[in-house]
Protein backbone atom coordinates (compact mmCIF):
# COMPACT_ATOMS: atom_id res chain seq x y z
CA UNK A 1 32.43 -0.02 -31.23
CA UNK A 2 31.90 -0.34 -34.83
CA UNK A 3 29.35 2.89 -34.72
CA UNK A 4 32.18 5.04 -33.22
CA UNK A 5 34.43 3.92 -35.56
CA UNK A 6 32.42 4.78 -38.42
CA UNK A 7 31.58 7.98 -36.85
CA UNK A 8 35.12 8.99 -36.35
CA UNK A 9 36.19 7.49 -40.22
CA UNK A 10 32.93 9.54 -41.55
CA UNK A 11 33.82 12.84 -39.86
CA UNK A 12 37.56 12.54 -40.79
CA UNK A 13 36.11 11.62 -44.74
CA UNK A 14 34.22 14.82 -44.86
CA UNK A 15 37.07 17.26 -43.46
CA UNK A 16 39.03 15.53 -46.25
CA UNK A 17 36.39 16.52 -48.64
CA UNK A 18 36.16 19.68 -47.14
CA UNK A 19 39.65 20.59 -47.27
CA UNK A 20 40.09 19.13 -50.84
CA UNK A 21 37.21 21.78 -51.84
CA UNK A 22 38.61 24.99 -50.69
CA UNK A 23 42.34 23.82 -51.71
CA UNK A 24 41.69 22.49 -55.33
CA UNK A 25 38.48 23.82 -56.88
CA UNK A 26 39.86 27.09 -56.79
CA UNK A 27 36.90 30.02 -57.00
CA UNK A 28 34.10 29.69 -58.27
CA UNK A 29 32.85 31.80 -61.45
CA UNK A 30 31.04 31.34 -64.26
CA UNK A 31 31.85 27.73 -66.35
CA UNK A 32 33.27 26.61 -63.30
CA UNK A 33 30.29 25.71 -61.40
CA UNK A 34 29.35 21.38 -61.72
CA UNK A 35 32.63 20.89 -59.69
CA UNK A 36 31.48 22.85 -56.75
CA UNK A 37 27.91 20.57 -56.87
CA UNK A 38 29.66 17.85 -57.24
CA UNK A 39 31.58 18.70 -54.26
CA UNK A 40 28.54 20.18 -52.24
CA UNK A 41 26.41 17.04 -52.73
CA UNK A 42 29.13 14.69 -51.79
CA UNK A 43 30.43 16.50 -48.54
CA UNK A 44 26.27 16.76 -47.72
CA UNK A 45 26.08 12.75 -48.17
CA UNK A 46 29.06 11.79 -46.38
CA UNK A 47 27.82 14.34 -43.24
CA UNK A 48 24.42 12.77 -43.20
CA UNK A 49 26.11 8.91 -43.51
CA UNK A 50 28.31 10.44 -40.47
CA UNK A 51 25.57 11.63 -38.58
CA UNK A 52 23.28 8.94 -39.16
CA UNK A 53 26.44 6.40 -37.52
CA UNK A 54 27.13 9.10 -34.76
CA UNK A 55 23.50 8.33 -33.30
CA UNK A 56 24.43 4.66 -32.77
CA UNK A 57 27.71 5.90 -30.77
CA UNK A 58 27.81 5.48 -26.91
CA UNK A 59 26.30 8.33 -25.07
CA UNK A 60 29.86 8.81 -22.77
CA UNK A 61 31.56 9.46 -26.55
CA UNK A 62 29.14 11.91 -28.17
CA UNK A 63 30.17 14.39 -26.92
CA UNK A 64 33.66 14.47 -27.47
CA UNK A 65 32.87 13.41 -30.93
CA UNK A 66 30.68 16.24 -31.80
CA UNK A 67 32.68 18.72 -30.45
CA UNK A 68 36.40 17.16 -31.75
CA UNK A 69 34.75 16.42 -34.95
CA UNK A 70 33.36 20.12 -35.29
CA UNK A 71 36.74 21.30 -34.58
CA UNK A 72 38.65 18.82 -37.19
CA UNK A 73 36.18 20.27 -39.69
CA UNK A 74 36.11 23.87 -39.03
CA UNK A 75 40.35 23.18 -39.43
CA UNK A 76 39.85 22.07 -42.53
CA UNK A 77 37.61 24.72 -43.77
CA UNK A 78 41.19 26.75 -42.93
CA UNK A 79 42.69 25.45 -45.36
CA UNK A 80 42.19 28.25 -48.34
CA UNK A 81 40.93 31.68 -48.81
CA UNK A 82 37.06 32.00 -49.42
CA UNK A 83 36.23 30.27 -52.48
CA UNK A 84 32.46 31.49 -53.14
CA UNK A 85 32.29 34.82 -51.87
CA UNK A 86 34.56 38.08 -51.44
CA UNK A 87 32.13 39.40 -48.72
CA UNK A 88 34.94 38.98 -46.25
CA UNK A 89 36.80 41.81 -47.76
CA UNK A 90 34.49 44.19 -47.18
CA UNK A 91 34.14 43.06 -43.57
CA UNK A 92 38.07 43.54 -43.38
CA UNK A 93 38.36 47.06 -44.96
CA UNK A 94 35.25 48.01 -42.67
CA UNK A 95 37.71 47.24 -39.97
CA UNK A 96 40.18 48.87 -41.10
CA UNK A 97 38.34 52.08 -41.66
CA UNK A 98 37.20 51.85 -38.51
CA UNK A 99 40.54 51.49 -36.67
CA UNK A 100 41.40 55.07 -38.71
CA UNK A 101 38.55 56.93 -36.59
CA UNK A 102 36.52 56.65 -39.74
CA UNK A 103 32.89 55.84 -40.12
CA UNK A 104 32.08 52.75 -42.76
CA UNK A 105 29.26 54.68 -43.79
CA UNK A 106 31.01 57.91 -44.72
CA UNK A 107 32.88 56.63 -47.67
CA UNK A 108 32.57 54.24 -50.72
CA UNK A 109 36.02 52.21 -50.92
CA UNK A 110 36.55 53.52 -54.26
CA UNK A 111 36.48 56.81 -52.57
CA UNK A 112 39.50 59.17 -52.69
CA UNK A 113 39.57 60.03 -48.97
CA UNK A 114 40.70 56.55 -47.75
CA UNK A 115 43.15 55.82 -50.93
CA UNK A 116 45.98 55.98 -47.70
CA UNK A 117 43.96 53.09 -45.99
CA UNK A 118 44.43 50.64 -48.99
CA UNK A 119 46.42 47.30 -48.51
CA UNK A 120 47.57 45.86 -51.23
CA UNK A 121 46.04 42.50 -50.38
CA UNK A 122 42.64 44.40 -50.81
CA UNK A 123 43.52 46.49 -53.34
CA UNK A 124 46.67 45.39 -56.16
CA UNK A 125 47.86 46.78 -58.97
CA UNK A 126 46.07 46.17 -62.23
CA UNK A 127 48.08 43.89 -64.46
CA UNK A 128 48.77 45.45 -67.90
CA UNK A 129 46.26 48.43 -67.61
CA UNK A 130 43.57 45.34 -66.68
CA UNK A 131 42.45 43.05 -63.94
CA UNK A 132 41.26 40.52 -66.10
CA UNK A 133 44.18 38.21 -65.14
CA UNK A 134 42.99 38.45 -61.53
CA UNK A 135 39.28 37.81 -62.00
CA UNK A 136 36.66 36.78 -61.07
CA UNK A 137 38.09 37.40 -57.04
CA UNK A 138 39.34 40.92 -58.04
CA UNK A 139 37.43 43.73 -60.55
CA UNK A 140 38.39 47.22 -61.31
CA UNK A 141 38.24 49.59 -58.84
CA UNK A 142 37.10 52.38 -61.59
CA UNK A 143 39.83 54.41 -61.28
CA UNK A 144 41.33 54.04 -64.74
CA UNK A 145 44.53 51.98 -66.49
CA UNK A 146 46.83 52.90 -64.10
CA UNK A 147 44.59 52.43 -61.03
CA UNK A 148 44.01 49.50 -58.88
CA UNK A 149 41.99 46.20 -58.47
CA UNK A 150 39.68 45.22 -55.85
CA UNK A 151 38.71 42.46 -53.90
CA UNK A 152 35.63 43.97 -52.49
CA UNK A 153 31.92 43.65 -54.36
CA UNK A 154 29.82 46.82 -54.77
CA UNK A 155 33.53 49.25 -54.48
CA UNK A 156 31.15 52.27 -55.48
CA UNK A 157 28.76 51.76 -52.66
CA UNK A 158 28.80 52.30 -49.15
CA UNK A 159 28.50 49.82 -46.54
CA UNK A 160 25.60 47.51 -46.03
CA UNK A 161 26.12 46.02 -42.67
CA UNK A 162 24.60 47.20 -39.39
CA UNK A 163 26.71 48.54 -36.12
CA UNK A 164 26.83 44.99 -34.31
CA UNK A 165 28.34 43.85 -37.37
CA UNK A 166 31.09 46.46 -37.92
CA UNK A 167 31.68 46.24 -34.14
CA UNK A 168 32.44 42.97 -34.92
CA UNK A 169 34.53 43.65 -37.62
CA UNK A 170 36.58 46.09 -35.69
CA UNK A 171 36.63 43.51 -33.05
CA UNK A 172 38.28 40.91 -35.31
CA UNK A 173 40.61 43.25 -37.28
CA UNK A 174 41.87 44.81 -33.96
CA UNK A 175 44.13 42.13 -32.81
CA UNK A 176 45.81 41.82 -36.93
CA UNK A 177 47.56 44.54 -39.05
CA UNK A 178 45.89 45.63 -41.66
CA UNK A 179 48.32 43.25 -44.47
CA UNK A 180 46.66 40.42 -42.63
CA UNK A 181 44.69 38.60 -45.12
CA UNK A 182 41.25 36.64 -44.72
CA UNK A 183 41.98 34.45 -41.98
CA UNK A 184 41.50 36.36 -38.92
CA UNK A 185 37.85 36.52 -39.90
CA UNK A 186 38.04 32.70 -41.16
CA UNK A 187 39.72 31.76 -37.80
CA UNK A 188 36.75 34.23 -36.06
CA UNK A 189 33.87 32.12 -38.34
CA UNK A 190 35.77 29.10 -36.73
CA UNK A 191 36.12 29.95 -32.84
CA UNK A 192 32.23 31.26 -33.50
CA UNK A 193 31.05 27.75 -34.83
CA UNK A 194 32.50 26.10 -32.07
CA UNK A 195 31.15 28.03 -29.39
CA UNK A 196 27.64 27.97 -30.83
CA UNK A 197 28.51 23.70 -30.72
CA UNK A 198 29.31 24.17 -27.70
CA UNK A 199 26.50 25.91 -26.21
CA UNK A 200 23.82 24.00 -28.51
CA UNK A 201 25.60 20.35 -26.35
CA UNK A 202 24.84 22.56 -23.43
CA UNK A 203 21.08 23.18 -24.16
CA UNK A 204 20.24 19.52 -25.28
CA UNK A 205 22.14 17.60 -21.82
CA UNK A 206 19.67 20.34 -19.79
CA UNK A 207 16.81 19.41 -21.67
CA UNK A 208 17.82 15.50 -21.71
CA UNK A 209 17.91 15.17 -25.51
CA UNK A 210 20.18 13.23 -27.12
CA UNK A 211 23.97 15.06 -27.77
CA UNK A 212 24.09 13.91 -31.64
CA UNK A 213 21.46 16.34 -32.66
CA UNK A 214 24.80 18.96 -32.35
CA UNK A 215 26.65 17.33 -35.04
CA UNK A 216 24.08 18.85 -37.47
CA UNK A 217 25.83 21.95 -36.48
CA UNK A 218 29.13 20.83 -36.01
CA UNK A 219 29.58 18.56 -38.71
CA UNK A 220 27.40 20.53 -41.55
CA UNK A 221 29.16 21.34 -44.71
CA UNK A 222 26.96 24.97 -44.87
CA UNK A 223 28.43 25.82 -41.58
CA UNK A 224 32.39 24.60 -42.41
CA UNK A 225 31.85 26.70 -45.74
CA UNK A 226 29.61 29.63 -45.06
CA UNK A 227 31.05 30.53 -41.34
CA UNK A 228 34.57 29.60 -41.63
CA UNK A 229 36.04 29.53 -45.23
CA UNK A 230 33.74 32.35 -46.21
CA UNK A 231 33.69 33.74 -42.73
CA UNK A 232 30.36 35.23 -43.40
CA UNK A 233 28.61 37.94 -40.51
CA UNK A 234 25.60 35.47 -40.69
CA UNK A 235 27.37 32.92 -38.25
CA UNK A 236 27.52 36.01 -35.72
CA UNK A 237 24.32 36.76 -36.38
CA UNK A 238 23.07 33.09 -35.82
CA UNK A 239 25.16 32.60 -32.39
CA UNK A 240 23.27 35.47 -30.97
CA UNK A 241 19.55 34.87 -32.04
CA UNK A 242 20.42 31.32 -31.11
CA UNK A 243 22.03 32.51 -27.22
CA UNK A 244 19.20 34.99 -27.15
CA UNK A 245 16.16 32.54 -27.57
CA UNK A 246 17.45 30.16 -25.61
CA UNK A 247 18.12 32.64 -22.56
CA UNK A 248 14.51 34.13 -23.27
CA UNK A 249 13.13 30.31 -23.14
CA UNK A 250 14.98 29.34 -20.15
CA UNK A 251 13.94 32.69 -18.27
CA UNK A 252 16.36 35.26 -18.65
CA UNK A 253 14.58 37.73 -20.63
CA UNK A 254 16.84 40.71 -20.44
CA UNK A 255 19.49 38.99 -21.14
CA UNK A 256 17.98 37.29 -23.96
CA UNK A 257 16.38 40.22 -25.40
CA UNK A 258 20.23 42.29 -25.63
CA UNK A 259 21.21 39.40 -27.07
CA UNK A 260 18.23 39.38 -29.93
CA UNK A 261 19.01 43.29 -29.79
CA UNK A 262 22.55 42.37 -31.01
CA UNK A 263 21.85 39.35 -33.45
CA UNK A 264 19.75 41.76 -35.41
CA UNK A 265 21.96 44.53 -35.55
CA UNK A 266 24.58 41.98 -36.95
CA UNK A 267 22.09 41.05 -39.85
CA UNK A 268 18.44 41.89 -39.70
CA UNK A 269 17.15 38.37 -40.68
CA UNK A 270 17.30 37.28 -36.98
CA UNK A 271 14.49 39.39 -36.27
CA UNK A 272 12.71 35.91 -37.33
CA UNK A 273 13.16 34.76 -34.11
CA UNK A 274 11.17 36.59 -32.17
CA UNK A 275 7.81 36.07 -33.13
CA UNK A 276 7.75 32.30 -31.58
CA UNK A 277 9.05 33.66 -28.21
CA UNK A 278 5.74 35.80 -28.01
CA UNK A 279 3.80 32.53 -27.21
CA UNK A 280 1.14 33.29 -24.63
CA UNK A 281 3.23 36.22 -24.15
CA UNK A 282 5.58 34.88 -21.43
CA UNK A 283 8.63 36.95 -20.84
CA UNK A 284 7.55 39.60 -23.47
CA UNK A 285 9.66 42.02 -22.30
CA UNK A 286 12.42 40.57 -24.24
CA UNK A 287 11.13 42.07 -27.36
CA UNK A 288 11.27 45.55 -26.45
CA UNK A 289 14.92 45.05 -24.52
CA UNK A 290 15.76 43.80 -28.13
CA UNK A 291 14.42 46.78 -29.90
CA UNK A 292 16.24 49.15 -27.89
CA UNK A 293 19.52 47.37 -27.82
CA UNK A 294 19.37 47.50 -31.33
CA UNK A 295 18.13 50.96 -31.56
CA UNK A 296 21.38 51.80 -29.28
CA UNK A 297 24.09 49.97 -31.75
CA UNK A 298 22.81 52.58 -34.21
CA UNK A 299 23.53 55.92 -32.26
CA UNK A 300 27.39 56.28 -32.44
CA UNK A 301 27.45 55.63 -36.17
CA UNK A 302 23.95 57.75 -36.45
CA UNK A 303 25.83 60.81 -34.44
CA UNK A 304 28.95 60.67 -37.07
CA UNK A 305 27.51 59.83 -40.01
CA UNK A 306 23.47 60.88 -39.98
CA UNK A 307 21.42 58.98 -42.27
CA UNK A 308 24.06 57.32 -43.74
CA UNK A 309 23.88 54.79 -41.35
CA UNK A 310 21.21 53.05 -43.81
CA UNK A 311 24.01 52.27 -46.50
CA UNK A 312 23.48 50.34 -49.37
CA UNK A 313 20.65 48.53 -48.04
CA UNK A 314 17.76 49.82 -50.13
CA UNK A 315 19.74 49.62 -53.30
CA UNK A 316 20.16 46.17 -52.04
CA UNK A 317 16.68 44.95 -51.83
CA UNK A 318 16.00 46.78 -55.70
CA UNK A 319 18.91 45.06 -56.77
CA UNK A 320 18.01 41.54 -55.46
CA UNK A 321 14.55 41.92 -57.11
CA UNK A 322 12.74 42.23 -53.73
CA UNK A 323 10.67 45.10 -54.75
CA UNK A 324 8.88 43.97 -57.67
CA UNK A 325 8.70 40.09 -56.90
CA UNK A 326 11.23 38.64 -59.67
CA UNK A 327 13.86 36.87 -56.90
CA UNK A 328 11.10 34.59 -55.61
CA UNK A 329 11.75 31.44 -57.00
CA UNK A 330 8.31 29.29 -56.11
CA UNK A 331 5.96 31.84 -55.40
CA UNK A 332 6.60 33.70 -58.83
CA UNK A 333 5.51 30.29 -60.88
CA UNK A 334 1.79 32.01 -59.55
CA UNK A 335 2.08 35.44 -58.58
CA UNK A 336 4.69 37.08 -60.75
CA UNK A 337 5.57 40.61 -60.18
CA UNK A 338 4.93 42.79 -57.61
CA UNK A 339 1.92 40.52 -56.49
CA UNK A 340 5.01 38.23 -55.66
CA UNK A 341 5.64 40.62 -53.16
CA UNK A 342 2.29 40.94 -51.80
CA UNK A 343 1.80 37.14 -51.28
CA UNK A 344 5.39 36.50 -50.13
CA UNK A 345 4.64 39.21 -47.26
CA UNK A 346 1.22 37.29 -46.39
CA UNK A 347 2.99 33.94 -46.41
CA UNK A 348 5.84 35.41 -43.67
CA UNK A 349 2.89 37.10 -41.81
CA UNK A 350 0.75 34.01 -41.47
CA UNK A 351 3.89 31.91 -40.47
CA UNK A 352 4.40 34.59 -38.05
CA UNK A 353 1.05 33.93 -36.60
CA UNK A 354 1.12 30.38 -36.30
CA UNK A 355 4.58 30.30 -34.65
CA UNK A 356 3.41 32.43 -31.74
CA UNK A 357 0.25 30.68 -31.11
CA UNK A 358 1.38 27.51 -31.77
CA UNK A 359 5.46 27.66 -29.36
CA UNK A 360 5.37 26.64 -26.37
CA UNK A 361 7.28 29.47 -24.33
CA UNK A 362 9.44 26.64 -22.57
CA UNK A 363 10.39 25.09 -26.08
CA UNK A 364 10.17 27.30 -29.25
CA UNK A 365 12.68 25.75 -31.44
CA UNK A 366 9.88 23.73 -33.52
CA UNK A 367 7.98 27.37 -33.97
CA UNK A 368 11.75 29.35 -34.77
CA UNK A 369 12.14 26.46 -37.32
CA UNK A 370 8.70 27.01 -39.07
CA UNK A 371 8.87 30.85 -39.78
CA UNK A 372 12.38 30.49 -40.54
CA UNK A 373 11.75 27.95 -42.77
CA UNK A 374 8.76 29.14 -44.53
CA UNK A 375 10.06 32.32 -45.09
CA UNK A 376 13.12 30.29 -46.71
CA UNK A 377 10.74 29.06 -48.78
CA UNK A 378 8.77 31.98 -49.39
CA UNK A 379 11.60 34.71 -50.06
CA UNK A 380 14.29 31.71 -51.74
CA UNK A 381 17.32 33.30 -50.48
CA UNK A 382 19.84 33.05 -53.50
CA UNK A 383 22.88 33.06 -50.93
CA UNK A 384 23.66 29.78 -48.49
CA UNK A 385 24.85 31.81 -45.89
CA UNK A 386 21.17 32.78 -44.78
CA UNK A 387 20.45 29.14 -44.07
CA UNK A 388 22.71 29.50 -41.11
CA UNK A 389 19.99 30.98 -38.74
CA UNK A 390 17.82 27.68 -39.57
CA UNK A 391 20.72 24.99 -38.21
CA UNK A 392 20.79 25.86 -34.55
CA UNK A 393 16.63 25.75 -34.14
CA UNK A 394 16.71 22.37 -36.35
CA UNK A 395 19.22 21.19 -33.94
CA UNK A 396 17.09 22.11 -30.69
CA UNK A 397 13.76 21.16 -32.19
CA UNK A 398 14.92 17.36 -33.88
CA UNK A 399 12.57 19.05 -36.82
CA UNK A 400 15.58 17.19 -39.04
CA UNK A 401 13.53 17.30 -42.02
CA UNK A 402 13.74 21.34 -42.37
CA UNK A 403 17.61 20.65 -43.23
CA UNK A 404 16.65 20.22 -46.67
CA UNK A 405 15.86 23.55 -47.17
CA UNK A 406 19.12 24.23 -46.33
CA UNK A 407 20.72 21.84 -48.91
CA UNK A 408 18.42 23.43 -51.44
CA UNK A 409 20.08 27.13 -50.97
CA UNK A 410 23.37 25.83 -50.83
CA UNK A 411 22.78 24.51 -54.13
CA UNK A 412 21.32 27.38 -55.33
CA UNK A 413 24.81 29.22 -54.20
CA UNK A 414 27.21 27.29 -56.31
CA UNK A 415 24.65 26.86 -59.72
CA UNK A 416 22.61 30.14 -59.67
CA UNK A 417 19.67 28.51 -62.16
CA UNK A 418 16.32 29.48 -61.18
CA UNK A 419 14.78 26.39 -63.20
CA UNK A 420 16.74 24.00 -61.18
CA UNK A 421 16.50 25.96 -58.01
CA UNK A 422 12.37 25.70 -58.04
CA UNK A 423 13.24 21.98 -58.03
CA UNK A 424 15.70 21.94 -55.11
CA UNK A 425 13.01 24.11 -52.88
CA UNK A 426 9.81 22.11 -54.16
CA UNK A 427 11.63 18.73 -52.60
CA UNK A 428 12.82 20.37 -50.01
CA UNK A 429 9.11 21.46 -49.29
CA UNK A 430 7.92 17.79 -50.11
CA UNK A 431 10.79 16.31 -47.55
CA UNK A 432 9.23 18.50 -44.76
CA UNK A 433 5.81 18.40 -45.64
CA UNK A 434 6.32 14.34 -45.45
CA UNK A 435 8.37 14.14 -42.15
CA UNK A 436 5.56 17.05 -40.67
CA UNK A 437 2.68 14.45 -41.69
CA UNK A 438 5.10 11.48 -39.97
CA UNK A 439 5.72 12.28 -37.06
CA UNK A 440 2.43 14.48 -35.98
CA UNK A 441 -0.17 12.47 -34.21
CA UNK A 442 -4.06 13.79 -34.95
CA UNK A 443 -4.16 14.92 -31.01
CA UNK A 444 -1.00 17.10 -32.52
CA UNK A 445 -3.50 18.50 -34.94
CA UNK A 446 -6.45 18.48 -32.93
CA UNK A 447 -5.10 20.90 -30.64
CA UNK A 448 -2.96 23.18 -32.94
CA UNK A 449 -6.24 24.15 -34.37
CA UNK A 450 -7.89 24.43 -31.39
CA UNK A 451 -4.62 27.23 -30.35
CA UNK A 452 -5.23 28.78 -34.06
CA UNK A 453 -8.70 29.07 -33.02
CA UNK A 454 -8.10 30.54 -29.38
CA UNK A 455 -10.31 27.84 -28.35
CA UNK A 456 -8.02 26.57 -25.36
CA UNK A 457 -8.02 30.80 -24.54
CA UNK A 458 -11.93 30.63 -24.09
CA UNK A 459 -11.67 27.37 -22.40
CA UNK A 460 -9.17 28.50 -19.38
CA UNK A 461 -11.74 31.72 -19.32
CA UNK A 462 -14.60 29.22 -18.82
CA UNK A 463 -12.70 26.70 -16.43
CA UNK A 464 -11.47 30.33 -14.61
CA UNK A 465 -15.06 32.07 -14.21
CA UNK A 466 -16.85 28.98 -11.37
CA UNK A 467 -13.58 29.44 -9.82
CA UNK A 468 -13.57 32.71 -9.19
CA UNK A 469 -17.45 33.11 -8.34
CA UNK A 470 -17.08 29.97 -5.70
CA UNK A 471 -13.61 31.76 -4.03
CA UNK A 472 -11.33 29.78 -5.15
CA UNK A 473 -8.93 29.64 -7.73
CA UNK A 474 -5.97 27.68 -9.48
CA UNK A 475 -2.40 27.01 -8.93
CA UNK A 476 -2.09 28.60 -12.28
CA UNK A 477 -4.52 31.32 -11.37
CA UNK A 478 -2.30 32.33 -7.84
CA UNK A 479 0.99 32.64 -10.05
């Protein structure tokens, strides 16, 4: 009793501290940033206390308490308008565009051509020539004293999002006129976290693992922030790489390969996933079901709008100092510069490589979490929305210990230091390379490396060849 009651007072603590975040801290900027890590590290201690009482709860409750508590928090990341990011405005004029037959690709929102499509909400009146009294959630719009505001980042660029993620955005802004604010997206981030709670409770009673692991979902801080108050496209794109490895793993690989197609069309970081799913090549049909799904998303918006379709995403990668090496926080205290880049693509490439020989095609969360995670570690990810993809594969592999990587970017969101954020990801590596080195036995290592090493390929070739010259043959071997 006394677990379940701390459970239930620990949940209903950190929905408090939730809701006190996005309601009083107001949004954050620039001298405004030790409240909002402050706030982070105490809603990330009073989930783990909650989580760490929730595995002492009665099985016939878990459930209920995951799932209740998930939605308790999610309401209380309601409870304001996004407080670190303005990305959801882009998503909503996307929609908007979109619902006037026009392409999100064709036109920069500072653009001329869609000045008719501008809400207020999105786009106000400057105040006094200026929209200094509205920053740092509006800027100028660039269209002179008398012009407008906006709330949306990048106004004199065009889109960067692919076609499952303005379908999505369409989706959402279809059912809302277009004065409707940011919560049909927030209440979208919400219905998406629950159903990926949902489904994740699904997954561990059919493998017979214990329901808690959900709450790391459910209950997480980064998910109540990033998918619901910020509404970000990530938690879309998460939901399907998570739905699409799991159908792959549990032998629907069509099925699971449009819904890999899909996740990275929404945002092309869940192309991470697939790599462990190749293990001994079972159901690797998947992968090419994926490729063309996602090829498919592209052709309406290719037909209209031509190369366009590639939007702001090159500038994008320039911009975030992917091309020459300077945005990787741990690998540049070696290899500065473009050499950054070099070894950063290695590092993802090797990870790659040991996921797939090392996943068991029946069970590749533990593989999904390593190249997710290195390549956290790798690339450093300056945003705490990416670390959404990482949640549901912790969850389904009990790798707990690869959660601290996600702590370290959410830090990294609210106090954008690079000094402090090396620190954040080198215990974050230390926390994972300690709980790896804990919990793997030395037959654990004896036979990854004999899998890195194709040795147990060249053994079934062996134990196959007498078989085959005497007649007979293996179960295996008849499948």
């Amino acid at each position: 009793m006394v677990p379940t009651v701390l459970a239930v007072v620990g949940v209903l603590a950190l929905a408090g501290v939730v809701a006190y975040g996005v309601t009083h801290l107001g949004f954050l900027r620039a001298g405004h940033r030790s409240p909002f890590v402050a706030w982070t590290l105490i809603a990330w201690t009073v989930f783990a206390a909650s989580v760490l009482a929730l595995r002492f709860v009665p099985a016939r409750w878990t459930t209920w308490l995951v799932v209740g508590g998930g939605l308790v928090v999610g309401l209380a990341a309601l409870a304001g308008p996004p407080n670190t990011s303005t990305d959801s405005a882009r998503y909503a004029w996307d929609g908007i565009v979109q619902h006037a037959g026009v392409s999100p690709y064709a036109h920069t929102p500072q653009s001329g051509a869609l000045a008719s499509l501008r809400p207020d909400w999105l786009f106000p009146d400057k105040v006094d020539g200026t929209c200094k009294p509205l920053e740092p959630r509006f800027r100028g719009l660039g269209d002179g004293a008398d012009g407008h505001c906006v709330a949306i980042n990048r106004p004199d660029v065009v889109t960067i999002y692919p076609p499952m993620a303005q379908l999505w955005f369409a989706l959402v802004r279809a059912f809302v006129p277009a004065t409707a604010q940011y919560m049909p997206f927030q209440v979208a981030g919400l219905l998406l976290s629950l159903g990926v709670t949902v489904g994740l409770v699904a997954v561990l009673r059919r493998t017979g693992r214990p329901v808690w692991w959900a709450a790391l979902w459910a209950w997480s801080p980064l998910v109540a922030s990033e998918a619901v108050t910020n509404s970000h496209v990530d938690a879309l794109g998460a939901a399907l790489a998570t739905a699409g490895a799991v159908l792959v793993a549990f032998g629907r690989p069509i099925w699971g390969g449009i819904a890999l197609g899909a996740a990275t069309a929404s945002k092309l970081i869940p192309a991470l996933v697939y790599p462990p799913l190749l293990g001994r090549w079972r159901h690797w049909w998947a992968i090419p079901v994926g490729i063309a799904v996602f090829a498919a998303l592209y052709v309406p918006y290719v037909l209209s709008t031509g190369p366009k379709v590639l939007g702001y995403l090159p500038g994008y990668l320039s911009e975030e100092g992917y091309e020459d090496g300077s945005r990787f926080a741990l690998v540049s205290l070696v290899f500065p510069g473009d050499s950054g880049t070099v070894v950063v693509g290695l590092l993802v490439l090797l990870a790659a490589f040991v996921a797939w020989r090392l996943s068991d095609p029946a069970s590749p969360w533990s593989g999904e979490v390593l190249l997710i995670g290195v390549t956290f570690l790798a690339v450093s990810p300056r945003y705490p929305w990416y670390a959404l993809l990482l949640i549901p594969f912790v969850v389904l592999s009990g790798r707990w210990e690869w959660l601290s990587i996600g702590l370290a970017i959410a830090l990294r969101g609210v106090w954008p230091s690079t000094a402090a954020y090396r620190w954040w990801l080198a215990a974050a590596l230390l926390v994972v390379v300690v709980g790896t080195l804990a919990r793997t036995s030395r037959s654990d290592w004896a036979r990854w490396r004999d899998r890195l090493l194709f040795r147990d390929v060249r053994a079934a070739r062996t134990a196959r060849t007498p078989a085959m010259s005497s007649g007979t043959g293996s179960a295996e071997d008849v499948r």
